[in-house]
C-alpha atoms as a PDB file:
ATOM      1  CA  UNK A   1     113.397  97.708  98.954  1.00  0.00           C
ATOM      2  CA  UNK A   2     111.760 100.680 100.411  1.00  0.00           C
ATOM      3  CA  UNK A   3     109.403 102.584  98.764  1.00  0.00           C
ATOM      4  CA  UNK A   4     106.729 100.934  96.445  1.00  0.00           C
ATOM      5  CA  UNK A   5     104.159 102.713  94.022  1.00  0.00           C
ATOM      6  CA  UNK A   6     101.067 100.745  93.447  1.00  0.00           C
ATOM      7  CA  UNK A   7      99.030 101.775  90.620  1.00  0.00           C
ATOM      8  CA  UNK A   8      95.761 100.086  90.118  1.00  0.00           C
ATOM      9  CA  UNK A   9      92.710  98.312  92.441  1.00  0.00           C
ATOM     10  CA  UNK A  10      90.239  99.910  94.664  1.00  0.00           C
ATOM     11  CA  UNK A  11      91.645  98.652  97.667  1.00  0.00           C
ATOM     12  CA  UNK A  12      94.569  96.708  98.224  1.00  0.00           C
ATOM     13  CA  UNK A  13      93.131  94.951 101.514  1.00  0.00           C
ATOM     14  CA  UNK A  14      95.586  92.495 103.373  1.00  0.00           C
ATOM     15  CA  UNK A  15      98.522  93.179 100.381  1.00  0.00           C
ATOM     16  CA  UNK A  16      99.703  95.937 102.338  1.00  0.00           C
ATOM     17  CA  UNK A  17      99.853  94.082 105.166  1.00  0.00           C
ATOM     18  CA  UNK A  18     102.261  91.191 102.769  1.00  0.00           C
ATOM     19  CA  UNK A  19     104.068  94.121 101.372  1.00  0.00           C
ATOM     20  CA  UNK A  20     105.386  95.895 104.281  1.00  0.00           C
ATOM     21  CA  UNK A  21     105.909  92.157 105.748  1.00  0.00           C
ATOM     22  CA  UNK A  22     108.622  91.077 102.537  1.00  0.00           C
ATOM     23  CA  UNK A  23     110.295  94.443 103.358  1.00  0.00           C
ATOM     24  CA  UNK A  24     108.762  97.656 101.846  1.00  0.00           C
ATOM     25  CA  UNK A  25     108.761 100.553 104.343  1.00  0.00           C
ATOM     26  CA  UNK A  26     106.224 102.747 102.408  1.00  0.00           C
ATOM     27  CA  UNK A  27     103.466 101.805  99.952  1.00  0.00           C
ATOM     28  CA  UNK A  28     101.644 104.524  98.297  1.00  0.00           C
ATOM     29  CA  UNK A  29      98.267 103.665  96.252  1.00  0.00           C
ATOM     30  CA  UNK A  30      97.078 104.882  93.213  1.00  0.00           C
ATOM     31  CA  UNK A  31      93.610 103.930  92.644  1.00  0.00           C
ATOM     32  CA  UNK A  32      93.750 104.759  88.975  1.00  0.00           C
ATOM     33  CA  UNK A  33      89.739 105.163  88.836  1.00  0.00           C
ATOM     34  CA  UNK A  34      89.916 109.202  87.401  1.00  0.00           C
ATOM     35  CA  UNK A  35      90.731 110.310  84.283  1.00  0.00           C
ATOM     36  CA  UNK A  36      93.252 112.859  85.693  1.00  0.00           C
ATOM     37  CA  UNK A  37      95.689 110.011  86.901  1.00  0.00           C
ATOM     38  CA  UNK A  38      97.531 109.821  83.897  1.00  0.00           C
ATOM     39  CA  UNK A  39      98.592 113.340  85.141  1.00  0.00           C
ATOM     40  CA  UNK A  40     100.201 112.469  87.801  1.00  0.00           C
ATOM     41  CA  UNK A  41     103.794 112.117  88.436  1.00  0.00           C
ATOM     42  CA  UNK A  42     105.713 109.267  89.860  1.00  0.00           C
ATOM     43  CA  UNK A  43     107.620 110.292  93.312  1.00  0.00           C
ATOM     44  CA  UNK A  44     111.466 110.467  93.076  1.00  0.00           C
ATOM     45  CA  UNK A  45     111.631 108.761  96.458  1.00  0.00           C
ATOM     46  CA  UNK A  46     109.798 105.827  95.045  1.00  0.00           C
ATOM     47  CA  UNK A  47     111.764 102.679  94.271  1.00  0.00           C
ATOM     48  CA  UNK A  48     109.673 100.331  92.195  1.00  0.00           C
ATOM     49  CA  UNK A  49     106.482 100.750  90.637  1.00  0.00           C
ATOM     50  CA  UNK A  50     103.690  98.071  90.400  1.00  0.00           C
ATOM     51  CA  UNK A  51     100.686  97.952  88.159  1.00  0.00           C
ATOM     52  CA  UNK A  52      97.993  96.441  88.716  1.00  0.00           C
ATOM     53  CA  UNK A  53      96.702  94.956  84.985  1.00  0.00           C
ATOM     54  CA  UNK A  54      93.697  93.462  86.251  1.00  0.00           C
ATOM     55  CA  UNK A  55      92.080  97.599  87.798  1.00  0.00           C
ATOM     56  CA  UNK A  56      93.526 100.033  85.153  1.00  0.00           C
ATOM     57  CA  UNK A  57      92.856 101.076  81.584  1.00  0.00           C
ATOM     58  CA  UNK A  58      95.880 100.978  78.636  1.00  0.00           C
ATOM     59  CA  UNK A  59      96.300 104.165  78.734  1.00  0.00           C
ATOM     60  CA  UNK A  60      97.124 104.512  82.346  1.00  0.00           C
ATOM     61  CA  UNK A  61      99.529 101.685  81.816  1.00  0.00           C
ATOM     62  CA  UNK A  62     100.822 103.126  79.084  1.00  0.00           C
ATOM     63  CA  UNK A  63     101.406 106.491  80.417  1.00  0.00           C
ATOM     64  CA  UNK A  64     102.921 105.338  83.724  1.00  0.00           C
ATOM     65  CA  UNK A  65     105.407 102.612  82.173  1.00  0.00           C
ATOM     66  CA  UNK A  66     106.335 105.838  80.034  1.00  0.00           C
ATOM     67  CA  UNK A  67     106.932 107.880  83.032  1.00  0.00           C
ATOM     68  CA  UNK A  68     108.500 104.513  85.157  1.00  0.00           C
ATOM     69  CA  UNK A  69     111.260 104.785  81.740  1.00  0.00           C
ATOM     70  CA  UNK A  70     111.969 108.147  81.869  1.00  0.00           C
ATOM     71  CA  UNK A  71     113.096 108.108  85.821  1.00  0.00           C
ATOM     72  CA  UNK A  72     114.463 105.009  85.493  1.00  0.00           C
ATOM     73  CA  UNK A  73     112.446 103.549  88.099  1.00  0.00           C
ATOM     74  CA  UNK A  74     111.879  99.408  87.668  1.00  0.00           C
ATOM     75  CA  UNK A  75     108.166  98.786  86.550  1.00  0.00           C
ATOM     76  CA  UNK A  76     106.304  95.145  86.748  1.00  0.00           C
ATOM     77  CA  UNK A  77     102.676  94.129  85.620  1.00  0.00           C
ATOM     78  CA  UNK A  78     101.130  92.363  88.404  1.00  0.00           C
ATOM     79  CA  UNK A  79      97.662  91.078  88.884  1.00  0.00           C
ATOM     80  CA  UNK A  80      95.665  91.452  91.813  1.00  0.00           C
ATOM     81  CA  UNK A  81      96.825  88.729  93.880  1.00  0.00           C
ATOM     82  CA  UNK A  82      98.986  88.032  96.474  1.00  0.00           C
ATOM     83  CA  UNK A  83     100.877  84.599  94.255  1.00  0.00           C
ATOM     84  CA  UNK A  84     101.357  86.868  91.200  1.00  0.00           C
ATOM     85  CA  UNK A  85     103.083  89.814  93.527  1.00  0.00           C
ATOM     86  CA  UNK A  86     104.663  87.513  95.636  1.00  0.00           C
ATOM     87  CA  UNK A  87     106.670  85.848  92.320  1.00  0.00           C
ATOM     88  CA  UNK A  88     107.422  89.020  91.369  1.00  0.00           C
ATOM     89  CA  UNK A  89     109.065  89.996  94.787  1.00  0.00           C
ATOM     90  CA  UNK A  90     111.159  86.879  95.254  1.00  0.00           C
ATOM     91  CA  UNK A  91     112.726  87.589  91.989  1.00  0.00           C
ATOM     92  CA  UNK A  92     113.294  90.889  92.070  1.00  0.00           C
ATOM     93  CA  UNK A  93     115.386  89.345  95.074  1.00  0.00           C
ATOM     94  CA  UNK A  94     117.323  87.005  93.318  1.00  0.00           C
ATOM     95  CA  UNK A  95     118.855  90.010  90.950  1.00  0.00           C
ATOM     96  CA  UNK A  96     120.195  91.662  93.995  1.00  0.00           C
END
């Protein structure tokens, strides 16, 4: 695992710190507070997107699981917390 898109939450606070600790090298945060996120584009270099359910709207969700399918990039509904990420890491683990 290297590169991690998290969509959703205003900050991410000490997650970043966990994330880069279970072995992501960069982490790049999407707010998802304007309207015009649903325009952007998910990175090619990015390995594994993360949303957020508990900070973004359906339609964000919507649009970036859309765009997650299309580039084939793996895509998981998390909450904000470090247990529900955490789960979430250890099995994308187990399918490597």
């Amino acid at each position: 695992m290297t590169s991690l898109l998290v969509v959703g939450a205003d900050h991410l606070g000490n997650i970043t710190d966990k994330l880069i600790d279970s072995g992501f090298r960069e982490i790049i945060h999407l707010d998802g507070r304007k309207v015009n996120m649903v325009k952007r584009d998910i990175p090619e270099h990015v390995d594994i997107v993360f949303v957020m359910t508990d900070y973004v709207n359906h339609n964000l969700a919507k649009t970036i699981k859309q765009k997650a399918k299309s580039k084939e990039k793996p895509i998981y509904f998390v909450k904000r917390s470090w247990s529900s990420i955490h789960s979430v890491i250890q099995k994308i683990e187990k399918t490597k």
